[in-house]
PDB file of N, CA and C in Angstrom:
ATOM      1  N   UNK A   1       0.818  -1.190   0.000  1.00  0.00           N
ATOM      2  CA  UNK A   1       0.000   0.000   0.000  1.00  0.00           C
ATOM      3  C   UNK A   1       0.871   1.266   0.000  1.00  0.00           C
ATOM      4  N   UNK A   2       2.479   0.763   0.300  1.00  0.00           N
ATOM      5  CA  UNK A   2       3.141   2.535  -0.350  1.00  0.00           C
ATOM      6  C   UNK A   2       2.840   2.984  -1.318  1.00  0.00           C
ATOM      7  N   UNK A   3       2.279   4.303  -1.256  1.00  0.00           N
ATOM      8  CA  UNK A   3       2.551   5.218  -2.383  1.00  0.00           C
ATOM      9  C   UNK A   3       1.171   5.406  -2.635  1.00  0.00           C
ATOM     10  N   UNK A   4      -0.091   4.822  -1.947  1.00  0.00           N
ATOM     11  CA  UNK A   4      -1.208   5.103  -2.380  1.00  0.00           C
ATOM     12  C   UNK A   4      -1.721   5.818  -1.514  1.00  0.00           C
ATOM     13  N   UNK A   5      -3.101   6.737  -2.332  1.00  0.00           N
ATOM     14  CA  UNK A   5      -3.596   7.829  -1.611  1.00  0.00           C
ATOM     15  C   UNK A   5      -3.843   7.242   0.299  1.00  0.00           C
ATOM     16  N   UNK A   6      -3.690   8.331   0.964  1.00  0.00           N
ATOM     17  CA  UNK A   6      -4.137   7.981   1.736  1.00  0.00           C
ATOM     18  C   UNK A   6      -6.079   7.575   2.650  1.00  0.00           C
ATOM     19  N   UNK A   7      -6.407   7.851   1.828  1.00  0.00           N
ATOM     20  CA  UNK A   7      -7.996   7.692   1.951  1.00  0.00           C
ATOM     21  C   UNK A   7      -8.133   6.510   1.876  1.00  0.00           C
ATOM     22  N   UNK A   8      -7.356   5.633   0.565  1.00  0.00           N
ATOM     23  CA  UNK A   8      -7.361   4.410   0.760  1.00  0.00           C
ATOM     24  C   UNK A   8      -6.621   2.903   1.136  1.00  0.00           C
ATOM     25  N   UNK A   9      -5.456   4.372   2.014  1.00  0.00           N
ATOM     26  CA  UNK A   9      -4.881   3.312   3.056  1.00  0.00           C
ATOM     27  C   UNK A   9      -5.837   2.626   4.096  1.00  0.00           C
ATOM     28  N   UNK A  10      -6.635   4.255   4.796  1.00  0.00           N
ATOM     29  CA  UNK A  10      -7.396   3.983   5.782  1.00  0.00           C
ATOM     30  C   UNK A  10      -8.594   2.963   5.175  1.00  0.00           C
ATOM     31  N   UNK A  11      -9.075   2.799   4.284  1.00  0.00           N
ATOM     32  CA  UNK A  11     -10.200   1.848   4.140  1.00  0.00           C
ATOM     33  C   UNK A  11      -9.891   0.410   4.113  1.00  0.00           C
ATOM     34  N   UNK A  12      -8.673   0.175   3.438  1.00  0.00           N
ATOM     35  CA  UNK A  12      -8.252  -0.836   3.757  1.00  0.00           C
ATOM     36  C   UNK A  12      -7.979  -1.525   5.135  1.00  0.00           C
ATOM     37  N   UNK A  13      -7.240  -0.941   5.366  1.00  0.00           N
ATOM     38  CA  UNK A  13      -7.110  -0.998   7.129  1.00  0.00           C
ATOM     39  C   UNK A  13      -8.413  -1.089   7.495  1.00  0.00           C
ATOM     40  N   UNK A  14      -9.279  -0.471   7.204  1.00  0.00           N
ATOM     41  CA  UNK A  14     -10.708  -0.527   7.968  1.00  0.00           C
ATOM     42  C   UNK A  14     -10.865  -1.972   7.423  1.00  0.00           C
ATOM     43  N   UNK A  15     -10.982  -2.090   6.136  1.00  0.00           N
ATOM     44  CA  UNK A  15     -11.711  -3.469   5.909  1.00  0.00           C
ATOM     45  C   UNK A  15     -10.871  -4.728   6.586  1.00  0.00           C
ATOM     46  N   UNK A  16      -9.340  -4.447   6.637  1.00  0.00           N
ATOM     47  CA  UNK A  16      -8.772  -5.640   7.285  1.00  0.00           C
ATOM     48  C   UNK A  16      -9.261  -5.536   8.624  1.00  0.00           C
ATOM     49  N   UNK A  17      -9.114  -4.754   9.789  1.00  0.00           N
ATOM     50  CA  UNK A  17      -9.798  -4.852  11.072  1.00  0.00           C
ATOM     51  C   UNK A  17     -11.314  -5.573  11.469  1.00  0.00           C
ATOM     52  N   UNK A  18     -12.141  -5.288  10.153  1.00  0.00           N
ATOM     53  CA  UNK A  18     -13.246  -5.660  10.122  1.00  0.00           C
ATOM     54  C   UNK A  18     -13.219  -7.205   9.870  1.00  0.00           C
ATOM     55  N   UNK A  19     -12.223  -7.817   9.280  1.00  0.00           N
ATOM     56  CA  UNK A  19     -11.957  -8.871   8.524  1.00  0.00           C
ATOM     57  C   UNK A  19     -11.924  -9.816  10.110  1.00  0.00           C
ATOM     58  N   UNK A  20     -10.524  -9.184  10.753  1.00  0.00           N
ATOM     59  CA  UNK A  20     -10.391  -9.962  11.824  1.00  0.00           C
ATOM     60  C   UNK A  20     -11.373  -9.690  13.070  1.00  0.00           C
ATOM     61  N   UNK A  21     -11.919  -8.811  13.284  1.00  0.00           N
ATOM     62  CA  UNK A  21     -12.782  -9.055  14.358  1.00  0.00           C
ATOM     63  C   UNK A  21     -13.895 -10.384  13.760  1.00  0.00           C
ATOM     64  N   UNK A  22     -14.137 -10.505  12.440  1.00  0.00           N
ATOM     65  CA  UNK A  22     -14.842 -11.241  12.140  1.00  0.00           C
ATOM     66  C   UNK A  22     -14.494 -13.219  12.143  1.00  0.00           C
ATOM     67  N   UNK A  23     -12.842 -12.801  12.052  1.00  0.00           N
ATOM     68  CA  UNK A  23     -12.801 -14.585  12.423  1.00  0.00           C
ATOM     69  C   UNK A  23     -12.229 -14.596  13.714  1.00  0.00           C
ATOM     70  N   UNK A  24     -12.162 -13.336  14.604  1.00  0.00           N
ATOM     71  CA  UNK A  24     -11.818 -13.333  15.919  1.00  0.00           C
ATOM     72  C   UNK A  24     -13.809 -14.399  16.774  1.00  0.00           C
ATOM     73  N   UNK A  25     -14.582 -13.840  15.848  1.00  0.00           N
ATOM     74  CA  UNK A  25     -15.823 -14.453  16.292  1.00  0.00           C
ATOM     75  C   UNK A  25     -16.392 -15.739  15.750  1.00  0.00           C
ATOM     76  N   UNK A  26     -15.769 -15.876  14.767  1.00  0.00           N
ATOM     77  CA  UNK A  26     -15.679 -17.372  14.030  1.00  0.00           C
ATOM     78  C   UNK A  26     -14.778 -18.666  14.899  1.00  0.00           C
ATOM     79  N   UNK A  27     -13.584 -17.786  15.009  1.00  0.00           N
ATOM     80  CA  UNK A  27     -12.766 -18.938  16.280  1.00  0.00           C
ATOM     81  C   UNK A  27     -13.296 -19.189  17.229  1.00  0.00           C
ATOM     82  N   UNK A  28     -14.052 -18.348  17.808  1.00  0.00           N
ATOM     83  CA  UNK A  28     -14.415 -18.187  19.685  1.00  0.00           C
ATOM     84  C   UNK A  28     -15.792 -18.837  18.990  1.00  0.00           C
ATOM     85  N   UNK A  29     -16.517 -19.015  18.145  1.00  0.00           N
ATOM     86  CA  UNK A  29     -17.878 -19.858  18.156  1.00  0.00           C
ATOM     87  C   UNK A  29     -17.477 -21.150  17.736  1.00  0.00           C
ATOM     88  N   UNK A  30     -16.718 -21.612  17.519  1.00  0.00           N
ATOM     89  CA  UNK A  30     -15.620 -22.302  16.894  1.00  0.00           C
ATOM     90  C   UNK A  30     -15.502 -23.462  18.135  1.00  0.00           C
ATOM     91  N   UNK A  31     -14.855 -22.687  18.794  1.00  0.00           N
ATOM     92  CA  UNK A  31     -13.880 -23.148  20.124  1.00  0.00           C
ATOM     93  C   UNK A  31     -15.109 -23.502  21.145  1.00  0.00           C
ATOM     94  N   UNK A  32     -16.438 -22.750  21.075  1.00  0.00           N
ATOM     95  CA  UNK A  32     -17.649 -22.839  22.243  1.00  0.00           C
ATOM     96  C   UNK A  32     -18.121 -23.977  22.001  1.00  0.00           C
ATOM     97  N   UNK A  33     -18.516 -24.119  19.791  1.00  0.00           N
ATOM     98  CA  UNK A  33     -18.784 -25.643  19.852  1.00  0.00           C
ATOM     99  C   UNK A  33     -18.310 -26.834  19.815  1.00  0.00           C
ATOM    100  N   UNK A  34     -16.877 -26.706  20.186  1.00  0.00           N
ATOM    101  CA  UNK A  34     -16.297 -27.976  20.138  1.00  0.00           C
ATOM    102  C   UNK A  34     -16.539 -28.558  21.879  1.00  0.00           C
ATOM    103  N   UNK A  35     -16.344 -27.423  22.452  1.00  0.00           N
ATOM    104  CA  UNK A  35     -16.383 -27.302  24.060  1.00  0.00           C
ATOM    105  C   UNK A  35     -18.091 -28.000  24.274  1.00  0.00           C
ATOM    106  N   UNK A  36     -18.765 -27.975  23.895  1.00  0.00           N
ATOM    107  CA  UNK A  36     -20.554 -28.463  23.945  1.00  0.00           C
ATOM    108  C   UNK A  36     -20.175 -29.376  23.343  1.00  0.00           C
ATOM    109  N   UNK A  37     -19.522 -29.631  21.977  1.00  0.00           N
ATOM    110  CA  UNK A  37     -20.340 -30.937  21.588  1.00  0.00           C
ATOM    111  C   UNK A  37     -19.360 -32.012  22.506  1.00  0.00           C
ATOM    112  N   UNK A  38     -18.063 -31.595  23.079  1.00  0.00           N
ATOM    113  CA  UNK A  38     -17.102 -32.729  23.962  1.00  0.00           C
ATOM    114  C   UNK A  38     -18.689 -32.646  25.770  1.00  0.00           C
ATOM    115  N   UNK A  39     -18.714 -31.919  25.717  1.00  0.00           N
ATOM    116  CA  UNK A  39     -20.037 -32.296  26.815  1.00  0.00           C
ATOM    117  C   UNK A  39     -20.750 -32.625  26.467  1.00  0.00           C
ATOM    118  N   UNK A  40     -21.615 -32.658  25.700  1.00  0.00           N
ATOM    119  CA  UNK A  40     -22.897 -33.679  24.911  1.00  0.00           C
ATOM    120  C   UNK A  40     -22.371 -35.037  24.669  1.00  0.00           C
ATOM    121  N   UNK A  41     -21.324 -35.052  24.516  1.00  0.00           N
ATOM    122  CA  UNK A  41     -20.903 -36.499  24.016  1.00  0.00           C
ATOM    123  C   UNK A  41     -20.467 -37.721  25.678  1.00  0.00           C
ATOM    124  N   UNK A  42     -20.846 -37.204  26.622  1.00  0.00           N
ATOM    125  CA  UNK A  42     -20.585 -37.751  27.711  1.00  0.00           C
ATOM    126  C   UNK A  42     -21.678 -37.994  28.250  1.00  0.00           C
ATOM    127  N   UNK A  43     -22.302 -39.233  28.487  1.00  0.00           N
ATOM    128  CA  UNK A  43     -23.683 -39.319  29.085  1.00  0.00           C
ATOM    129  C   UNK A  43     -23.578 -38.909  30.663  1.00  0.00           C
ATOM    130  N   UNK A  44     -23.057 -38.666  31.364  1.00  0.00           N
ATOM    131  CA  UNK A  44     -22.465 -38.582  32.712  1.00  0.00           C
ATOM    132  C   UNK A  44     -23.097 -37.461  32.911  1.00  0.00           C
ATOM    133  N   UNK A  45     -22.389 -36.521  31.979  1.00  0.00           N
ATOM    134  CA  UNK A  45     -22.400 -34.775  32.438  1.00  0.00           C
ATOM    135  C   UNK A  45     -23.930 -34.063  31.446  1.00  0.00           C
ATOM    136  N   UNK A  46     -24.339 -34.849  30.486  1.00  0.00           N
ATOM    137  CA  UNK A  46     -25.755 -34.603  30.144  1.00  0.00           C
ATOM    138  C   UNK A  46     -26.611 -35.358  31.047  1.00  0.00           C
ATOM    139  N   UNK A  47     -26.613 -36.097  31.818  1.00  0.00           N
ATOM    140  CA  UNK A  47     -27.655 -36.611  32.921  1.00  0.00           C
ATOM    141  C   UNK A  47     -27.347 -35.185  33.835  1.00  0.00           C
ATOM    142  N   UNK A  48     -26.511 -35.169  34.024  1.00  0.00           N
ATOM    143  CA  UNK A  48     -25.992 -34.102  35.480  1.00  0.00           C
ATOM    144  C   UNK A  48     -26.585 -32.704  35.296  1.00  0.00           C
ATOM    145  N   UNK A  49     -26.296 -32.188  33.812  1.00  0.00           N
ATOM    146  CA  UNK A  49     -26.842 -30.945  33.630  1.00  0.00           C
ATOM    147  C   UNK A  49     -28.284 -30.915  33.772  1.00  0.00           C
ATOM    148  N   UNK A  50     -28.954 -32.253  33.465  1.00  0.00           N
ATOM    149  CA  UNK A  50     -30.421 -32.414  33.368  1.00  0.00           C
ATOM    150  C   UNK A  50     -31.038 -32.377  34.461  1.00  0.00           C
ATOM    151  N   UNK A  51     -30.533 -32.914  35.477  1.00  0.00           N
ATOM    152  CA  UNK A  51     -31.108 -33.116  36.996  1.00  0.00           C
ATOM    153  C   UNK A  51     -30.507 -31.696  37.592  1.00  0.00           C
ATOM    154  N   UNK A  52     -29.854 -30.774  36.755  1.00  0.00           N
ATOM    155  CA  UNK A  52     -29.489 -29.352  37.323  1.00  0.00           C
ATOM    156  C   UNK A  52     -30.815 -28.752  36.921  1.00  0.00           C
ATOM    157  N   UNK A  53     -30.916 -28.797  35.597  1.00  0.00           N
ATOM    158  CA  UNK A  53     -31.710 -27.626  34.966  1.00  0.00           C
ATOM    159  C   UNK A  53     -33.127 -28.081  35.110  1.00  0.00           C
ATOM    160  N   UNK A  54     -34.009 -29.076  35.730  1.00  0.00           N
ATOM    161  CA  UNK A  54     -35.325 -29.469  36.240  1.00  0.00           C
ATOM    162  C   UNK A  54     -35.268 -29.030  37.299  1.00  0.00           C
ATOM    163  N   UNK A  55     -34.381 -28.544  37.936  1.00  0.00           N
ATOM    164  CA  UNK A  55     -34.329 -27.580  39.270  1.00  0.00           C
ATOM    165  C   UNK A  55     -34.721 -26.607  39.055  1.00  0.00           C
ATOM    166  N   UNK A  56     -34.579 -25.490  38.170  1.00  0.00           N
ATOM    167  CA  UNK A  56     -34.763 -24.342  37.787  1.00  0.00           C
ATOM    168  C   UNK A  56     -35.901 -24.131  37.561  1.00  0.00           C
ATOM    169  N   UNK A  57     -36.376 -22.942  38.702  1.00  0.00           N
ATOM    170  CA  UNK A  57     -38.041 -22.764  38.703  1.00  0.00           C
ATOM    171  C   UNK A  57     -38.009 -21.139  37.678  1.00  0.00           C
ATOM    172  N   UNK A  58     -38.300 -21.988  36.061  1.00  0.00           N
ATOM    173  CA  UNK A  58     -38.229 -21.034  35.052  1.00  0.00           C
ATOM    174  C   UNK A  58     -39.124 -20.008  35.069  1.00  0.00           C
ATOM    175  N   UNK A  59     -40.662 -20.489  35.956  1.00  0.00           N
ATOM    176  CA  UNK A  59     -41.743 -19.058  36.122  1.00  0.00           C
ATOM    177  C   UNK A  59     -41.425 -17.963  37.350  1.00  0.00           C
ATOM    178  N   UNK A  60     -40.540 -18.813  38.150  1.00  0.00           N
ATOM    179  CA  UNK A  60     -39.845 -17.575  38.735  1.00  0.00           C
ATOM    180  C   UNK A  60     -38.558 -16.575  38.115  1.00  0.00           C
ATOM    181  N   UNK A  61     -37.946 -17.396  37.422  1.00  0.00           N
ATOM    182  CA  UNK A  61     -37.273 -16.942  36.626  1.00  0.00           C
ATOM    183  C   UNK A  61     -37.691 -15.541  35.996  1.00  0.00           C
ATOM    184  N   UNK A  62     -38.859 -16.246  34.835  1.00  0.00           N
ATOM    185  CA  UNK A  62     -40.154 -14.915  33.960  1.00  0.00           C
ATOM    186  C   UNK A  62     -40.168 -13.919  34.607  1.00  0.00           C
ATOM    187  N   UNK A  63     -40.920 -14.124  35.960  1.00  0.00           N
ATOM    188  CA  UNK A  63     -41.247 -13.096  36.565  1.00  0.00           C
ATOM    189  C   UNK A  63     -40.112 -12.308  37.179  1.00  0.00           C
ATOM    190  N   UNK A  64     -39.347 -12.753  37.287  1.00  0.00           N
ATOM    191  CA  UNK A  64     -37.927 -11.462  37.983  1.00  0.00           C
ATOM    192  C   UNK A  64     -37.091 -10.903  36.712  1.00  0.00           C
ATOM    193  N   UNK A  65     -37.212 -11.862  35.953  1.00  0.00           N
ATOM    194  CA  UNK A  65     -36.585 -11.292  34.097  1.00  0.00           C
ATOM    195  C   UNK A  65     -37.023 -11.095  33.478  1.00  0.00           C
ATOM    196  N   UNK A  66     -37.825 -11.540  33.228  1.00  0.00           N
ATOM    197  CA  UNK A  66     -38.989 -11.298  31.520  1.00  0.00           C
ATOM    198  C   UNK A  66     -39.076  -9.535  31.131  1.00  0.00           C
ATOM    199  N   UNK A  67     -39.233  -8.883  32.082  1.00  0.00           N
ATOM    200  CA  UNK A  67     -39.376  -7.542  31.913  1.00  0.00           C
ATOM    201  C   UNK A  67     -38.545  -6.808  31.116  1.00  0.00           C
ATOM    202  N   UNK A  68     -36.907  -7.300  31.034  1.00  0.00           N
ATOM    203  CA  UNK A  68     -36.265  -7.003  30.703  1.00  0.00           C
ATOM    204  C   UNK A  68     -36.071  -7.078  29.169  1.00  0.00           C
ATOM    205  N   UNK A  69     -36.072  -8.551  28.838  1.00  0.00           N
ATOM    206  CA  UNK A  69     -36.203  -8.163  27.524  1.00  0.00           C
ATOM    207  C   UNK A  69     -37.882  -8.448  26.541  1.00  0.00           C
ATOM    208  N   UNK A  70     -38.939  -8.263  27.503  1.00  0.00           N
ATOM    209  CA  UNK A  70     -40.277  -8.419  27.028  1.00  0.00           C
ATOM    210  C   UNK A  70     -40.297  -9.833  26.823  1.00  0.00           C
ATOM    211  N   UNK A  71     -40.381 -10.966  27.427  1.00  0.00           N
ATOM    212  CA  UNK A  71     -40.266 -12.502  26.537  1.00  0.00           C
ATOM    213  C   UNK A  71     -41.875 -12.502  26.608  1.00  0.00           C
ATOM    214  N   UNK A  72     -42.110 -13.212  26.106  1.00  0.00           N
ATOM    215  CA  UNK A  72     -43.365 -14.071  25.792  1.00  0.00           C
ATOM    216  C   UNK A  72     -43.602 -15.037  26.706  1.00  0.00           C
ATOM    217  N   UNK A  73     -44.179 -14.914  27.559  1.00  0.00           N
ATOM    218  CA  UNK A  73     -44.074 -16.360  28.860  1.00  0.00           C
ATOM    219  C   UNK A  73     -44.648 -17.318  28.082  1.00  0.00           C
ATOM    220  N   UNK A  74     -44.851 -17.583  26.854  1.00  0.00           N
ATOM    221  CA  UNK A  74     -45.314 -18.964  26.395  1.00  0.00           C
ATOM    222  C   UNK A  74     -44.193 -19.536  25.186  1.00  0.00           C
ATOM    223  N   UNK A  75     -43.628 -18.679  24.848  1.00  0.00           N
ATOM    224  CA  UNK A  75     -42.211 -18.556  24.174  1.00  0.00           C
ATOM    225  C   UNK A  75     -41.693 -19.330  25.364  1.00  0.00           C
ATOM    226  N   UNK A  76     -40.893 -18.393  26.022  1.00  0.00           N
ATOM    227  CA  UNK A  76     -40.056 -19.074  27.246  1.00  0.00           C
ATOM    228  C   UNK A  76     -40.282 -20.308  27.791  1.00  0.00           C
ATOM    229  N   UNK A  77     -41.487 -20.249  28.221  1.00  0.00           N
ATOM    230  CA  UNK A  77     -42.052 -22.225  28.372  1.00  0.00           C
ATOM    231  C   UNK A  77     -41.374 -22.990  27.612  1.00  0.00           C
ATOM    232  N   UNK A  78     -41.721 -23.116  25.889  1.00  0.00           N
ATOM    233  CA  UNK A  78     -41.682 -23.709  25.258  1.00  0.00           C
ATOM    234  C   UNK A  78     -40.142 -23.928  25.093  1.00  0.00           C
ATOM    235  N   UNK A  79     -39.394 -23.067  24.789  1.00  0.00           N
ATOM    236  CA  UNK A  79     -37.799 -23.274  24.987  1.00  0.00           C
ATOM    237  C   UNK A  79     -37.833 -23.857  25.916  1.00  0.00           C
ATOM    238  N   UNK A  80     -37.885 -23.681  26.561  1.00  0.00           N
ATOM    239  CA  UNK A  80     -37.425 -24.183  28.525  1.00  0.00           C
ATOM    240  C   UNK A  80     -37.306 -25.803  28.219  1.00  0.00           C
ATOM    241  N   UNK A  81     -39.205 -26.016  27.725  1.00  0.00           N
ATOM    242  CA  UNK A  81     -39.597 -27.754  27.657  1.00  0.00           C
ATOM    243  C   UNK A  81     -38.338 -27.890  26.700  1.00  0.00           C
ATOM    244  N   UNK A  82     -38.557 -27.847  25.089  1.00  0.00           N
ATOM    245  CA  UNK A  82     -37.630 -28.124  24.362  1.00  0.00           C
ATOM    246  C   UNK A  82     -36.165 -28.122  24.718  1.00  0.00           C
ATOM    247  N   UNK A  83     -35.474 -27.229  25.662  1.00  0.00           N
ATOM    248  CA  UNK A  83     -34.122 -27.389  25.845  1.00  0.00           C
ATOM    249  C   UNK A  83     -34.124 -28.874  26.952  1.00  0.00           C
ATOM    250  N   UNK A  84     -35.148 -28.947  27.872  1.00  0.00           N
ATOM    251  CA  UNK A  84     -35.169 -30.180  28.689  1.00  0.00           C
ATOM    252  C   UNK A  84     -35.334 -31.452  27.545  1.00  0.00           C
ATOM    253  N   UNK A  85     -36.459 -31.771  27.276  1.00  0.00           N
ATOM    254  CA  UNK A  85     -36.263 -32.611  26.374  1.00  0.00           C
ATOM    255  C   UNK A  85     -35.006 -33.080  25.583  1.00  0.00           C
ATOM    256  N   UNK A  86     -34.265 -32.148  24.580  1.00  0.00           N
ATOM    257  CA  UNK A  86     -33.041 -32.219  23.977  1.00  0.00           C
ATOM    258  C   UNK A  86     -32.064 -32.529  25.036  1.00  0.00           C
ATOM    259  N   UNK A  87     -32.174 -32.093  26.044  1.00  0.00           N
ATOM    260  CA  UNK A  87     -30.797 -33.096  27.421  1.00  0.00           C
ATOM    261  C   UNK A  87     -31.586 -34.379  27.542  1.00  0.00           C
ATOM    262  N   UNK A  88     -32.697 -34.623  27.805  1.00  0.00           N
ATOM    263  CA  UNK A  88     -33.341 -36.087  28.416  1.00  0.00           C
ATOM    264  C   UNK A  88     -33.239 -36.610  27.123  1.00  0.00           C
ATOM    265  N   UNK A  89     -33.044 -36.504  25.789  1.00  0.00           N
ATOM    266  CA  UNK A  89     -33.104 -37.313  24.777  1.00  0.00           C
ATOM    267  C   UNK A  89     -31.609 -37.608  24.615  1.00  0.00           C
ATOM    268  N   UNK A  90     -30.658 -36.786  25.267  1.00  0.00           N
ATOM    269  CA  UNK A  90     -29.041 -36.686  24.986  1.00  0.00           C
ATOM    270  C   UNK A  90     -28.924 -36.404  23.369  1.00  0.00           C
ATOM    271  N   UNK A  91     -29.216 -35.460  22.765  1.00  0.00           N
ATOM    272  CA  UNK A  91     -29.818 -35.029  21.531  1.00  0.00           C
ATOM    273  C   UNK A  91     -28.147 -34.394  21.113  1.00  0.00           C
ATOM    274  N   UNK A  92     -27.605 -35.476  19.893  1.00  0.00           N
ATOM    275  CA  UNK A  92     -26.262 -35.230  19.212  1.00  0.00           C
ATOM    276  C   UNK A  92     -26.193 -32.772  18.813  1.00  0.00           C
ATOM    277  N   UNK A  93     -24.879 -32.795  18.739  1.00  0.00           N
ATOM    278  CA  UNK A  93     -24.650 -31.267  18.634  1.00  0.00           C
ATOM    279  C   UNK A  93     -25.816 -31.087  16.856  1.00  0.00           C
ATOM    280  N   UNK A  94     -25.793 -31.874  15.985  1.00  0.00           N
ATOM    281  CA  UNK A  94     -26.117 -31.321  15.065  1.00  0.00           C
ATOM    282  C   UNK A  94     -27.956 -30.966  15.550  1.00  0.00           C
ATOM    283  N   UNK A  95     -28.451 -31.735  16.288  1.00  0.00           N
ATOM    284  CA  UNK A  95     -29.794 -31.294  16.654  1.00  0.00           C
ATOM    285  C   UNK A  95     -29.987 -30.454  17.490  1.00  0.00           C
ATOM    286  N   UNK A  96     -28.974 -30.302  18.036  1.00  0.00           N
ATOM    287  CA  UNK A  96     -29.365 -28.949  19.289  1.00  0.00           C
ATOM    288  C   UNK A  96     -28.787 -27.819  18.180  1.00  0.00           C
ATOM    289  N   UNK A  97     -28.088 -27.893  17.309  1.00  0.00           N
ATOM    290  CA  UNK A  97     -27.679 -26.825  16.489  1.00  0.00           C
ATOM    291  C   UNK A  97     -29.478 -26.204  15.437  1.00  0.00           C
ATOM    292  N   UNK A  98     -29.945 -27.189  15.198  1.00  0.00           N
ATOM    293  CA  UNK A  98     -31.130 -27.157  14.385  1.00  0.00           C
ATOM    294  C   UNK A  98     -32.195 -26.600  15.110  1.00  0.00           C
ATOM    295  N   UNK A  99     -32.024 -27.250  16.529  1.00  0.00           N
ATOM    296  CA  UNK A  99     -32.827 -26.440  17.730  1.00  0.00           C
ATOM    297  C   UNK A  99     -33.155 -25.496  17.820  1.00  0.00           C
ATOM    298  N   UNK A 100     -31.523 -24.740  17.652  1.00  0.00           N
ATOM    299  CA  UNK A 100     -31.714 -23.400  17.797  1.00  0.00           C
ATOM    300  C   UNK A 100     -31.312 -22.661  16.373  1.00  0.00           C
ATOM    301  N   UNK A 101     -31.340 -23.005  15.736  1.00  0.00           N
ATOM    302  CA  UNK A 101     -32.125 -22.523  14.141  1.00  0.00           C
ATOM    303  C   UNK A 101     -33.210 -21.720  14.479  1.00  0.00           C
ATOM    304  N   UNK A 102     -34.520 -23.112  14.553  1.00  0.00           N
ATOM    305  CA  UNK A 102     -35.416 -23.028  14.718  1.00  0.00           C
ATOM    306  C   UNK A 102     -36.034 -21.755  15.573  1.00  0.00           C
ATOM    307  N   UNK A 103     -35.254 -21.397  16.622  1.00  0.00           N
ATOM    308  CA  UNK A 103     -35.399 -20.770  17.873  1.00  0.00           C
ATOM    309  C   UNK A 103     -35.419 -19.318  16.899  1.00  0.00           C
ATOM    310  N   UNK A 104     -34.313 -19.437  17.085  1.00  0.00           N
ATOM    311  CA  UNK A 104     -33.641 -17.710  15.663  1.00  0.00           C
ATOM    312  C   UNK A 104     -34.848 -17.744  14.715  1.00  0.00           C
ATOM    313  N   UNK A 105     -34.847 -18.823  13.754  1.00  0.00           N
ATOM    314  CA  UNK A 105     -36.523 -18.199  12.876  1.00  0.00           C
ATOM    315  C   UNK A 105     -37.464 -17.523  13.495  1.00  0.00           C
ATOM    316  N   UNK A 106     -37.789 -18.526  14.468  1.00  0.00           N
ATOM    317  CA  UNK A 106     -39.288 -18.414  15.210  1.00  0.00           C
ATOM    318  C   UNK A 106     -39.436 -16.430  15.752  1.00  0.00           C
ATOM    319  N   UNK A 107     -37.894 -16.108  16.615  1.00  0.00           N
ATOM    320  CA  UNK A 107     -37.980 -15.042  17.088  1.00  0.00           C
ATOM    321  C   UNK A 107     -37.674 -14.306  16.215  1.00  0.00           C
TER     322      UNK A 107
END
């Protein structure tokens, strides 16, 4: 880039910065799902999370959070069931990935 205007030094530079924050977030989603699917793949620690998260009294939850970002208390249910289910089924990474597809359309 010696010798070129400078207007489009800076854009470049802009677009490379932009470049890497972008596989700075590709690695780190990268790295989260390898980290889930090595826990999904252990029946041990998907029983364990399951008998955690049937603990969780989610309508108390609603009511001390929901406000915040407006949920739908019948939305929220329904995730809630569906994320239980997908642990009690021990449901492989590509279906909990589709899961929450689904989730992203819906909202």
């Amino acid at each position: 880039m010696q010798g070129a205007p400078d207007s489009m030094q800076k854009k470049k530079i802009q677009a490379v910065k932009y470049m890497a924050q972008g596989l700075r977030r590709y690695t780190s989603l990268n790295h989260l799902a390898q980290a889930a699917r090595a826990v999904l793949q252990k029946p041990d620690q998907v029983t364990a999370m399951y008998s955690d998260y049937v603990r969780v009294d989610i309508h108390q939850v609603q009511e001390q959070a929901g406000w915040v970002c407006g949920c739908d208390p019948l939305m929220v249910h329904h995730i809630h069931n569906a994320f239980k289910e997908n642990l009690q089924k021990m449901a492989p990474m590509s279906q909990w990935a589709e899961w929450l597809e689904s989730i992203v359309d819906q909202v």
